[in-house]
N, C-alpha and C. Protein backbone atom coordinates (compact mmCIF):
# COMPACT_ATOMS: atom_id res chain seq x y z
N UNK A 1 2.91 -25.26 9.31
CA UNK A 1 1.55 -25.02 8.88
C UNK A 1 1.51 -24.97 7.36
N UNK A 2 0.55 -25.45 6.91
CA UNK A 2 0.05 -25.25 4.92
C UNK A 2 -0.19 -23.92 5.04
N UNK A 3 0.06 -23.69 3.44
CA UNK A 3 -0.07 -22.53 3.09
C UNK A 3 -0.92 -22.00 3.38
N UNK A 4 -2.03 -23.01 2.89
CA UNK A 4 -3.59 -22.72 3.23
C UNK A 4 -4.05 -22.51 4.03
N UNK A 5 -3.67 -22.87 4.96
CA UNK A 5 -3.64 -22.34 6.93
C UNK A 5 -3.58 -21.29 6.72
N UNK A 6 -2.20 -20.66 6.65
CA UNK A 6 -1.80 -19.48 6.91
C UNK A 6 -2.49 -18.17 6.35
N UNK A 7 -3.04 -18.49 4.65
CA UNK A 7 -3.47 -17.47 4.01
C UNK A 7 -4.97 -17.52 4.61
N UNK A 8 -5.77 -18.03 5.32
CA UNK A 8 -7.31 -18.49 5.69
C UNK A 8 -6.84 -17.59 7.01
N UNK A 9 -6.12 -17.74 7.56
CA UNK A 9 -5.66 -17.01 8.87
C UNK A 9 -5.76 -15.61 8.26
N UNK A 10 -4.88 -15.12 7.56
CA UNK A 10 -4.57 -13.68 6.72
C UNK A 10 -5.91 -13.14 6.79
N UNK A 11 -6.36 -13.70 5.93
CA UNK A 11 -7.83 -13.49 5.58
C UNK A 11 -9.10 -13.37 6.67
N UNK A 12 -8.68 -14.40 7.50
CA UNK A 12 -9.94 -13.86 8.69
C UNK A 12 -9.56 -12.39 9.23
N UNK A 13 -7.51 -12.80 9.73
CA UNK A 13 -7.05 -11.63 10.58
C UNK A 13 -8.08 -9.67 9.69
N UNK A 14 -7.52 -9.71 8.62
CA UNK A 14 -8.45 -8.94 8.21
C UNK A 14 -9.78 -8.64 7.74
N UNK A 15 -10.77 -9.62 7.36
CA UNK A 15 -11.92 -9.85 7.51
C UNK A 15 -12.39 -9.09 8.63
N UNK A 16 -11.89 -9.21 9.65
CA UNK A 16 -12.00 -8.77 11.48
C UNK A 16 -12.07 -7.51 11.36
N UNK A 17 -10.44 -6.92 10.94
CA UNK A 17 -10.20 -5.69 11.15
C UNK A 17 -11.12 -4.99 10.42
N UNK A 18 -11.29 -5.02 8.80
CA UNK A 18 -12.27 -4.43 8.09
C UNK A 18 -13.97 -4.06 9.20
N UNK A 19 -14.62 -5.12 9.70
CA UNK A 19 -15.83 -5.32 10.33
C UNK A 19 -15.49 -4.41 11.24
N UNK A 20 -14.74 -4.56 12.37
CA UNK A 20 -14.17 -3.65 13.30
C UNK A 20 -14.15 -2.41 12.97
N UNK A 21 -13.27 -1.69 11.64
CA UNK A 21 -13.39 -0.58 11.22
C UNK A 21 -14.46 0.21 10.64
N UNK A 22 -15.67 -1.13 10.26
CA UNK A 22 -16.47 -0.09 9.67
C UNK A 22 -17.19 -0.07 10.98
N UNK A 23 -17.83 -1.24 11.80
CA UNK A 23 -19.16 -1.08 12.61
C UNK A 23 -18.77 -0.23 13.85
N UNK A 24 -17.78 0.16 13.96
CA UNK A 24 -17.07 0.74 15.10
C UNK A 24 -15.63 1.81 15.18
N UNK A 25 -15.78 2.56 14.11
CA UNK A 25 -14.95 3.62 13.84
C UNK A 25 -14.50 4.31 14.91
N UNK A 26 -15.17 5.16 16.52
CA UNK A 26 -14.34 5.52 16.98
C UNK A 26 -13.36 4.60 18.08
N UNK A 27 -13.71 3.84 18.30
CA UNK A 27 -13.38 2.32 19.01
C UNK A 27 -11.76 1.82 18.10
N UNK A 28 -12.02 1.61 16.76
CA UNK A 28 -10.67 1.53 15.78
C UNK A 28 -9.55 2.65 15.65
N UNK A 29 -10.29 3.72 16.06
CA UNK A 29 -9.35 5.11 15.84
C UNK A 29 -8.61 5.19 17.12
N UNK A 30 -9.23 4.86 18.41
CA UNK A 30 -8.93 4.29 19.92
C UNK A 30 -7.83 3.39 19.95
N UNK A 31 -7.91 2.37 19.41
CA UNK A 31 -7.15 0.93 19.23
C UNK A 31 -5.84 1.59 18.57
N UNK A 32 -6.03 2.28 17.30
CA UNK A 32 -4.66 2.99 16.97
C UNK A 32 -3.91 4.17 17.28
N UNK A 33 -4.44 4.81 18.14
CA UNK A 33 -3.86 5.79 19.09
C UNK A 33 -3.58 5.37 19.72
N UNK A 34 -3.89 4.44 20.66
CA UNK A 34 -3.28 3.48 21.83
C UNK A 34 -2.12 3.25 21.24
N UNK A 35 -1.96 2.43 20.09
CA UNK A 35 -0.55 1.80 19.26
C UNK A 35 0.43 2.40 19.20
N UNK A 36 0.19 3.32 18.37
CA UNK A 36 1.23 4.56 18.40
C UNK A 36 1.77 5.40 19.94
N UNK A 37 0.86 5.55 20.76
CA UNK A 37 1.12 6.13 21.99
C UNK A 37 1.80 5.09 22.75
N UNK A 38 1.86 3.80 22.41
CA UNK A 38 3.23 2.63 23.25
C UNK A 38 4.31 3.15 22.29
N UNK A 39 4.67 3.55 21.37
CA UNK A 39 5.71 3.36 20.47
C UNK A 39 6.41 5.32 21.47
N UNK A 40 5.47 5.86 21.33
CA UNK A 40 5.96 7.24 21.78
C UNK A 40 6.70 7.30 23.15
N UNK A 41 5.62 6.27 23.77
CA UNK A 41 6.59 5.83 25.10
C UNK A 41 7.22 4.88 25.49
N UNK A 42 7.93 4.28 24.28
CA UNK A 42 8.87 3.44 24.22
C UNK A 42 10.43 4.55 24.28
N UNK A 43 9.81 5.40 22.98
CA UNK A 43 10.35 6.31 22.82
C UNK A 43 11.36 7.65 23.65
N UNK A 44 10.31 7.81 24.65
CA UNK A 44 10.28 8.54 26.14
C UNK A 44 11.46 7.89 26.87
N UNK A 45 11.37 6.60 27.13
CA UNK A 45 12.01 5.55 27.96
C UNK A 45 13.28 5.78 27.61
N UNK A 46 13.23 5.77 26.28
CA UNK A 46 15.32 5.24 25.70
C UNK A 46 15.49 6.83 25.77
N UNK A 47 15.08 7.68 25.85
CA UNK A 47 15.37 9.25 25.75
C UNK A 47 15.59 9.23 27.13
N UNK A 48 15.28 9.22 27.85
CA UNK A 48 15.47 9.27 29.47
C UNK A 48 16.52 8.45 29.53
N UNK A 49 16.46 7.12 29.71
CA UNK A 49 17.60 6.27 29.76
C UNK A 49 18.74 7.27 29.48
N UNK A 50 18.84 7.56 28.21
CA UNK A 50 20.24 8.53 27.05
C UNK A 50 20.60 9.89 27.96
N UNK A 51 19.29 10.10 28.38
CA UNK A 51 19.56 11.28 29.63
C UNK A 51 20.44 11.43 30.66
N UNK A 52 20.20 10.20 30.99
CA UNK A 52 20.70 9.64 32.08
C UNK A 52 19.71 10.20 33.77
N UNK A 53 18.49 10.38 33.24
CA UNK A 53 17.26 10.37 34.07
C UNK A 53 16.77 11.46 34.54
């Protein structure tokens, strides 16, 4: 892909997020608690695993 692709991509990708964050704040705050809460129970998983269950 051109550069130019890629940085027009960049640029929408956040264009989005910005719009998203302002017109819809608790919906964005949702979206990133979700995020973090896969990482916590990713987290959970290999701790159990290490447990040995």
């Amino acid at each position: 892909m051109s550069t130019w692709i890629k940085r027009a991509l960049i640029v929408l990708v956040v264009a989005f997020a910005l719009f998203y964050l302002f017109t819809r704040p608790e919906d964005a705050a949702a979206a990133v608690r979700g995020f973090f809460n896969g990482f916590a129970s990713i987290g959970r998983f290999f701790t159990a695993l290490a447990d040995g269950w």
